[in-house]
Protein backbone atom coordinates (compact mmCIF):
# COMPACT_ATOMS: atom_id res chain seq x y z
CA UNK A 1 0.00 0.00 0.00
CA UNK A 2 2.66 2.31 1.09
CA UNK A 3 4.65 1.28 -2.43
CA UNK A 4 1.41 2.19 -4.32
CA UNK A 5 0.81 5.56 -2.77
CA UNK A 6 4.92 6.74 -3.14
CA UNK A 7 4.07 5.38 -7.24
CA UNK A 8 1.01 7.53 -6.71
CA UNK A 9 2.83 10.83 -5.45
CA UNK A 10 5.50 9.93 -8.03
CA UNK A 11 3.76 10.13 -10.93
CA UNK A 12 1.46 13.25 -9.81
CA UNK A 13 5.04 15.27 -9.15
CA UNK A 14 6.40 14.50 -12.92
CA UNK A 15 3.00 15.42 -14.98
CA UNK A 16 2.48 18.52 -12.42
CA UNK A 17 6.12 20.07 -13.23
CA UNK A 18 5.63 19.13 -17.10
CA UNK A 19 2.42 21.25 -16.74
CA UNK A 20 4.32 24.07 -15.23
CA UNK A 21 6.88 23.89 -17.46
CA UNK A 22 4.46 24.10 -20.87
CA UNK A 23 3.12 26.97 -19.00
CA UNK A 24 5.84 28.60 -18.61
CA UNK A 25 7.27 28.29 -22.03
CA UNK A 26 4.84 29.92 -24.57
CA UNK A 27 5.15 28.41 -28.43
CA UNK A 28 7.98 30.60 -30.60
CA UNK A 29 6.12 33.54 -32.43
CA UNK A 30 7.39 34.71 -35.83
CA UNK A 31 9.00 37.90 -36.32
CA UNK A 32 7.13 40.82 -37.40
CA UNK A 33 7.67 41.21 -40.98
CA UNK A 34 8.80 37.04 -41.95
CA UNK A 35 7.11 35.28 -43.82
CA UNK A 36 5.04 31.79 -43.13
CA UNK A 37 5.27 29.10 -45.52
CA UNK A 38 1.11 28.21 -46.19
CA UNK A 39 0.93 24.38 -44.61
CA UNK A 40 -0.84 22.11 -47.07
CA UNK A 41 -1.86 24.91 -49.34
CA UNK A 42 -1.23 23.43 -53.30
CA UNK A 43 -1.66 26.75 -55.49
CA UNK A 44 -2.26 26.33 -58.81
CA UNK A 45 -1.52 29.27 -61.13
CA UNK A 46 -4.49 31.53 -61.68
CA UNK A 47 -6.66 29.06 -59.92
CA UNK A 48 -9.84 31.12 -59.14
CA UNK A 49 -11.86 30.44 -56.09
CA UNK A 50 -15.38 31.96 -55.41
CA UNK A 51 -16.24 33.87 -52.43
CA UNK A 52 -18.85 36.85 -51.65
CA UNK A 53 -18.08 39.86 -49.39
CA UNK A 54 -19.29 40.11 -46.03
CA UNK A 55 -17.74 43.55 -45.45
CA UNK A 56 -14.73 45.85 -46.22
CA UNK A 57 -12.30 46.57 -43.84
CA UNK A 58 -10.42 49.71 -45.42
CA UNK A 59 -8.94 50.13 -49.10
CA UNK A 60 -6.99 46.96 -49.22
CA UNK A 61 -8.77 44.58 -47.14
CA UNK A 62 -12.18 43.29 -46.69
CA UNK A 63 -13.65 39.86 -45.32
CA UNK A 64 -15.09 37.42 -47.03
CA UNK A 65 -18.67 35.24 -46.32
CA UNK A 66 -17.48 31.95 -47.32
CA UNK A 67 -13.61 30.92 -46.31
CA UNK A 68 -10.78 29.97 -48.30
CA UNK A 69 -8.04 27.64 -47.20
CA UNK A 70 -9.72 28.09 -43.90
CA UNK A 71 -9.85 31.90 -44.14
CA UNK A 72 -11.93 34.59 -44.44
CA UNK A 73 -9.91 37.91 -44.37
CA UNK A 74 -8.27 38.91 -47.62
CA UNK A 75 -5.18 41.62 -47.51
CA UNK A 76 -5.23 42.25 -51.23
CA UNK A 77 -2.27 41.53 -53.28
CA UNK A 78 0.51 44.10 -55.01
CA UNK A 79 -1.52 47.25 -53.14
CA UNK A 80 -0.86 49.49 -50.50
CA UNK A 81 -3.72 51.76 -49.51
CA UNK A 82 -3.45 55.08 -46.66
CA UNK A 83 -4.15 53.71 -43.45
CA UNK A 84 -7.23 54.45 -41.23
CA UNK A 85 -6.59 52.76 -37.83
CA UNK A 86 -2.43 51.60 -37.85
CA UNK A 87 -1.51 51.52 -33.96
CA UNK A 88 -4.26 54.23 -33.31
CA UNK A 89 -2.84 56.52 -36.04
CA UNK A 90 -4.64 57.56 -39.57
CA UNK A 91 -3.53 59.05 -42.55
CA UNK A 92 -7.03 61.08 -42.42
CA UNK A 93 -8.72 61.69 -45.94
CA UNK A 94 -6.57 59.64 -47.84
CA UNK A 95 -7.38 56.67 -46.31
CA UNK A 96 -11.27 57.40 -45.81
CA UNK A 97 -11.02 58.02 -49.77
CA UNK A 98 -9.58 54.53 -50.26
CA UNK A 99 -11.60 52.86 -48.06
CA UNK A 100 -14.90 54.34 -49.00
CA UNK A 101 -13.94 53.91 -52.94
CA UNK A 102 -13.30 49.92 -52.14
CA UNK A 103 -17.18 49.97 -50.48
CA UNK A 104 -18.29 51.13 -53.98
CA UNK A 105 -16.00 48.85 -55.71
CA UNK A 106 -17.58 45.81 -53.36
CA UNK A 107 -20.78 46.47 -52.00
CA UNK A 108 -21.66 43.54 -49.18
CA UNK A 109 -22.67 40.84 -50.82
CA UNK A 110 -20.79 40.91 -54.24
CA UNK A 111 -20.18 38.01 -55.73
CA UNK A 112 -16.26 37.74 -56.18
CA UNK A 113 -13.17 35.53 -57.62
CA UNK A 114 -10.16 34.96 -55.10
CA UNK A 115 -6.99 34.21 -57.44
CA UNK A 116 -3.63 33.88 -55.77
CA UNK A 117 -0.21 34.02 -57.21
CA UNK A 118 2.80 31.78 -55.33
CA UNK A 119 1.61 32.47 -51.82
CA UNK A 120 -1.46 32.29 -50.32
CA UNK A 121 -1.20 33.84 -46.74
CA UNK A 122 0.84 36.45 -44.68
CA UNK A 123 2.19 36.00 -41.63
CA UNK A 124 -0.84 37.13 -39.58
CA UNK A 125 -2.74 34.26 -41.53
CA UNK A 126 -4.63 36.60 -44.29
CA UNK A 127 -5.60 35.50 -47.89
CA UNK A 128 -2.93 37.07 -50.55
CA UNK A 129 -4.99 37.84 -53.43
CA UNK A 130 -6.15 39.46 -56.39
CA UNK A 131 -10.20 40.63 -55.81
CA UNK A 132 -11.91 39.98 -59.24
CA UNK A 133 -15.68 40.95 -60.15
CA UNK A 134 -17.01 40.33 -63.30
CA UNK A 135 -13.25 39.87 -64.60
CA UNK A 136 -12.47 42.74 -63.46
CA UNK A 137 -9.18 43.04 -61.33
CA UNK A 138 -9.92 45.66 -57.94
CA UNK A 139 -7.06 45.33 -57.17
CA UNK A 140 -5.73 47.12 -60.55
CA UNK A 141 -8.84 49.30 -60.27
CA UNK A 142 -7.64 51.05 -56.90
CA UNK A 143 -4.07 51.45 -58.49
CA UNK A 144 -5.98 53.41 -62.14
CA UNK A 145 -7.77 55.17 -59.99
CA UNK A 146 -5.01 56.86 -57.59
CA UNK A 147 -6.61 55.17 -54.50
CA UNK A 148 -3.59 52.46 -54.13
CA UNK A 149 -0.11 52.33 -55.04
CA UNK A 150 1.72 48.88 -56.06
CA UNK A 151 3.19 47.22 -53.67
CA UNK A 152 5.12 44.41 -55.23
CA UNK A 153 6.78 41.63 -53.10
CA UNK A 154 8.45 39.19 -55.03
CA UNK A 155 7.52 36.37 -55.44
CA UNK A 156 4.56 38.28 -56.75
CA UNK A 157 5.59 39.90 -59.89
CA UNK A 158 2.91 38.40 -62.61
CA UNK A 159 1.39 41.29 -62.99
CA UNK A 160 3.96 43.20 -62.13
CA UNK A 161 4.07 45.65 -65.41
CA UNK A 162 0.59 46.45 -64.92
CA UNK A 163 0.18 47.57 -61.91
CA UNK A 164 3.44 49.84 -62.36
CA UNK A 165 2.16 51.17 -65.59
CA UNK A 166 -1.76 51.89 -63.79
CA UNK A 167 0.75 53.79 -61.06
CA UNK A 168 1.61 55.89 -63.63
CA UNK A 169 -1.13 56.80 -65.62
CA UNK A 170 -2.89 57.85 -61.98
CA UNK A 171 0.04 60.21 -61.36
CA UNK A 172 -0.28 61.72 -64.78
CA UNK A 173 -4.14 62.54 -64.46
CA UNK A 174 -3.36 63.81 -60.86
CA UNK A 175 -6.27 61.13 -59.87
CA UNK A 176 -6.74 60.36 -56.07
CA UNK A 177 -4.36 60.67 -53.61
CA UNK A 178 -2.34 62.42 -56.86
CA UNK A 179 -4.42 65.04 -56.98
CA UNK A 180 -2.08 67.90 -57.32
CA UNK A 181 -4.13 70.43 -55.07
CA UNK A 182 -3.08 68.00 -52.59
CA UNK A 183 -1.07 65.05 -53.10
CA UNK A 184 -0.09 62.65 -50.43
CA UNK A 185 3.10 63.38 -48.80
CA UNK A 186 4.06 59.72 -47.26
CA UNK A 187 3.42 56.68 -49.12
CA UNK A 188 1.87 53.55 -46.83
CA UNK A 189 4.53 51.48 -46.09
CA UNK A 190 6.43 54.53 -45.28
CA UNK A 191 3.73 56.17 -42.73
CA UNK A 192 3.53 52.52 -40.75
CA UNK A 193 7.63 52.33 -40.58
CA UNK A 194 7.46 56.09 -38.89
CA UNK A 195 4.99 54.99 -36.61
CA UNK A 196 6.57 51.75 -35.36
CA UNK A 197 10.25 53.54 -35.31
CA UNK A 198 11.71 50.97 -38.10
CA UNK A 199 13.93 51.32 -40.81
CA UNK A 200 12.96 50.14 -44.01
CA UNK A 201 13.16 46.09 -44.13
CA UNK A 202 13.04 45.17 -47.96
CA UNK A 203 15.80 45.57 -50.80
CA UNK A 204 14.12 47.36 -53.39
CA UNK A 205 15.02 46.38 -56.95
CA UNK A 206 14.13 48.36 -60.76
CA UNK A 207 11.74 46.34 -62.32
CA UNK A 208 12.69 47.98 -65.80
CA UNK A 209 16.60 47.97 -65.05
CA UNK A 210 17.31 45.11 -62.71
CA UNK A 211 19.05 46.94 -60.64
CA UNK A 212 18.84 46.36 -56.18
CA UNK A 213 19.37 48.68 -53.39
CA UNK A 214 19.46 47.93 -49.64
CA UNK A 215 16.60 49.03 -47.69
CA UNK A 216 17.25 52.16 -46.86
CA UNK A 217 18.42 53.13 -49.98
CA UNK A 218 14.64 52.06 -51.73
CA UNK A 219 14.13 55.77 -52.75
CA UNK A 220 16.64 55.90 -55.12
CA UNK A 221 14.34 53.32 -57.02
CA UNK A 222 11.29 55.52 -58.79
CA UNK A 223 8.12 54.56 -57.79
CA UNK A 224 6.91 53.60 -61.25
CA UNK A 225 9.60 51.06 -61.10
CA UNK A 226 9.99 49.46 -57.31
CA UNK A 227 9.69 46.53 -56.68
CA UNK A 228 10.55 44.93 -53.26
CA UNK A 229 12.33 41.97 -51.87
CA UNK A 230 12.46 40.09 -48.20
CA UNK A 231 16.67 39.16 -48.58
CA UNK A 232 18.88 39.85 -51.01
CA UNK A 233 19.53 36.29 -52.29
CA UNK A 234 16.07 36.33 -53.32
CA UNK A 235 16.82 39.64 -55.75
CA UNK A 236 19.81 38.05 -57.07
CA UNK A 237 18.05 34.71 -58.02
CA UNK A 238 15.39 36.75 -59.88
CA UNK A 239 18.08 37.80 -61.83
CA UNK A 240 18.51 41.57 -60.25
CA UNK A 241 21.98 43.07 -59.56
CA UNK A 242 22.05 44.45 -55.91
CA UNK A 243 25.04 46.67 -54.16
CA UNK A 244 25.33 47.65 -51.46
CA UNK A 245 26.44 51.21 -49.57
CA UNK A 246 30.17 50.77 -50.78
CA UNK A 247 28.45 49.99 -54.31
């Protein structure tokens, strides 16, 4: 009896401090800015998937009604649109513009294609994708009409050309936030990197040259012609010739 009880006690001791000690050690996070590799997510090219939306969230996001790869919320792909809400901070009319333009774009309800390129999610676990109605690209839309400026992250480049070129035929009409009574004085990415306090992250390469910059060199790319990378290596493999500060 007294064998069975110490067995008892025993046992207790070892699963209570393997409790303690998952408690105590929370699972690894990823890094703000990485990227997660989708988990048994098979893309084919252009494969379309249908969806309808249940509501927009501001110019480049919205949620969806029916999921897709287990998700509803769509940060849509190759834009960048003026924040409303970033850490309690807005970029005031230029993002209500965006945002409101998107509503009109996608009323609730509208029926739409979800098309992907080579990756399907973020690392916050959002869809990746081009927003088509009636084979019509929104995405491209926003871009035409000044409300959006590319944002291209390779792998992402299919459409690269046309989103650049949409950039700047919006700039020469003076449409949107290119208006020039009032243009917009910080582009997206740039406004969230001021208010986090961090320096630029991506190598920026010329999608018409070829030619790579370190991150905080990205402005010597035009706009018409950036295009961004996570690492170096991954320029250089698409065939673009980086240097660096020496350089």
């Amino acid at each position: 009896m007294r064998r069975s009880l110490f067995y008892f006690l025993a046992v207790f001791a070892l699963l209570s401090g393997c409790a303690i000690l998952n408690q105590s050690a929370p699972p690894p996070t990823q890094p703000e800015g990485t990227r997660v590799p989708p988990e048994n997510i098979s893309l084919e090219p252009q494969q379309v998937y249908s969806s309808h939306i249940k509501r927009v969230v501001d110019g480049d996001t919205v949620h969806l009604t029916e999921p897709v790869f287990g998700s509803t919320k769509v940060r849509m792909l190759s834009i960048d649109t003026p924040e409303t809400n970033f850490n309690g901070k807005s970029q005031g009319r230029y993002g209500e513009m965006a945002t409101e333009r998107l509503k009109e774009l996608l009323p609730i309800g509208t029926e739409v294609d979800i098309v992907f390129e080579d990756e399907a999610k973020d690392t916050f676990g959002r869809l990746l994708a081009y927003i088509r109605k009636n084979g019509q690209n929104i995405n491209l839309q926003m871009v035409r009409e000044g409300y959006a400026v590319p944002y291209l992250i390779w792998p992402n480049f299919a459409q690269g050309e046309d989103f650049l070129n949409a950039l700047r035929e919006a700039r020469e009409n003076g449409r949107g936030i290119w208006d020039i009574s009032s243009p917009i004085n910080e582009l997206p990415y740039e406004f969230r990197a001021r208010i986090r306090e961090k320096s630029p992250d991506k190598y920026a390469g010329n999608y018409r040259t070829k030619k790579c910059v370190e991150p905080k060199r990205y402005k010597e790319i035009p706009l018409e012609q950036r295009v961004f990378f996570w690492k170096k290596s991954e320029a250089e493999r698409a065939g673009y010739r980086c240097k660096d500060e020496a350089g």
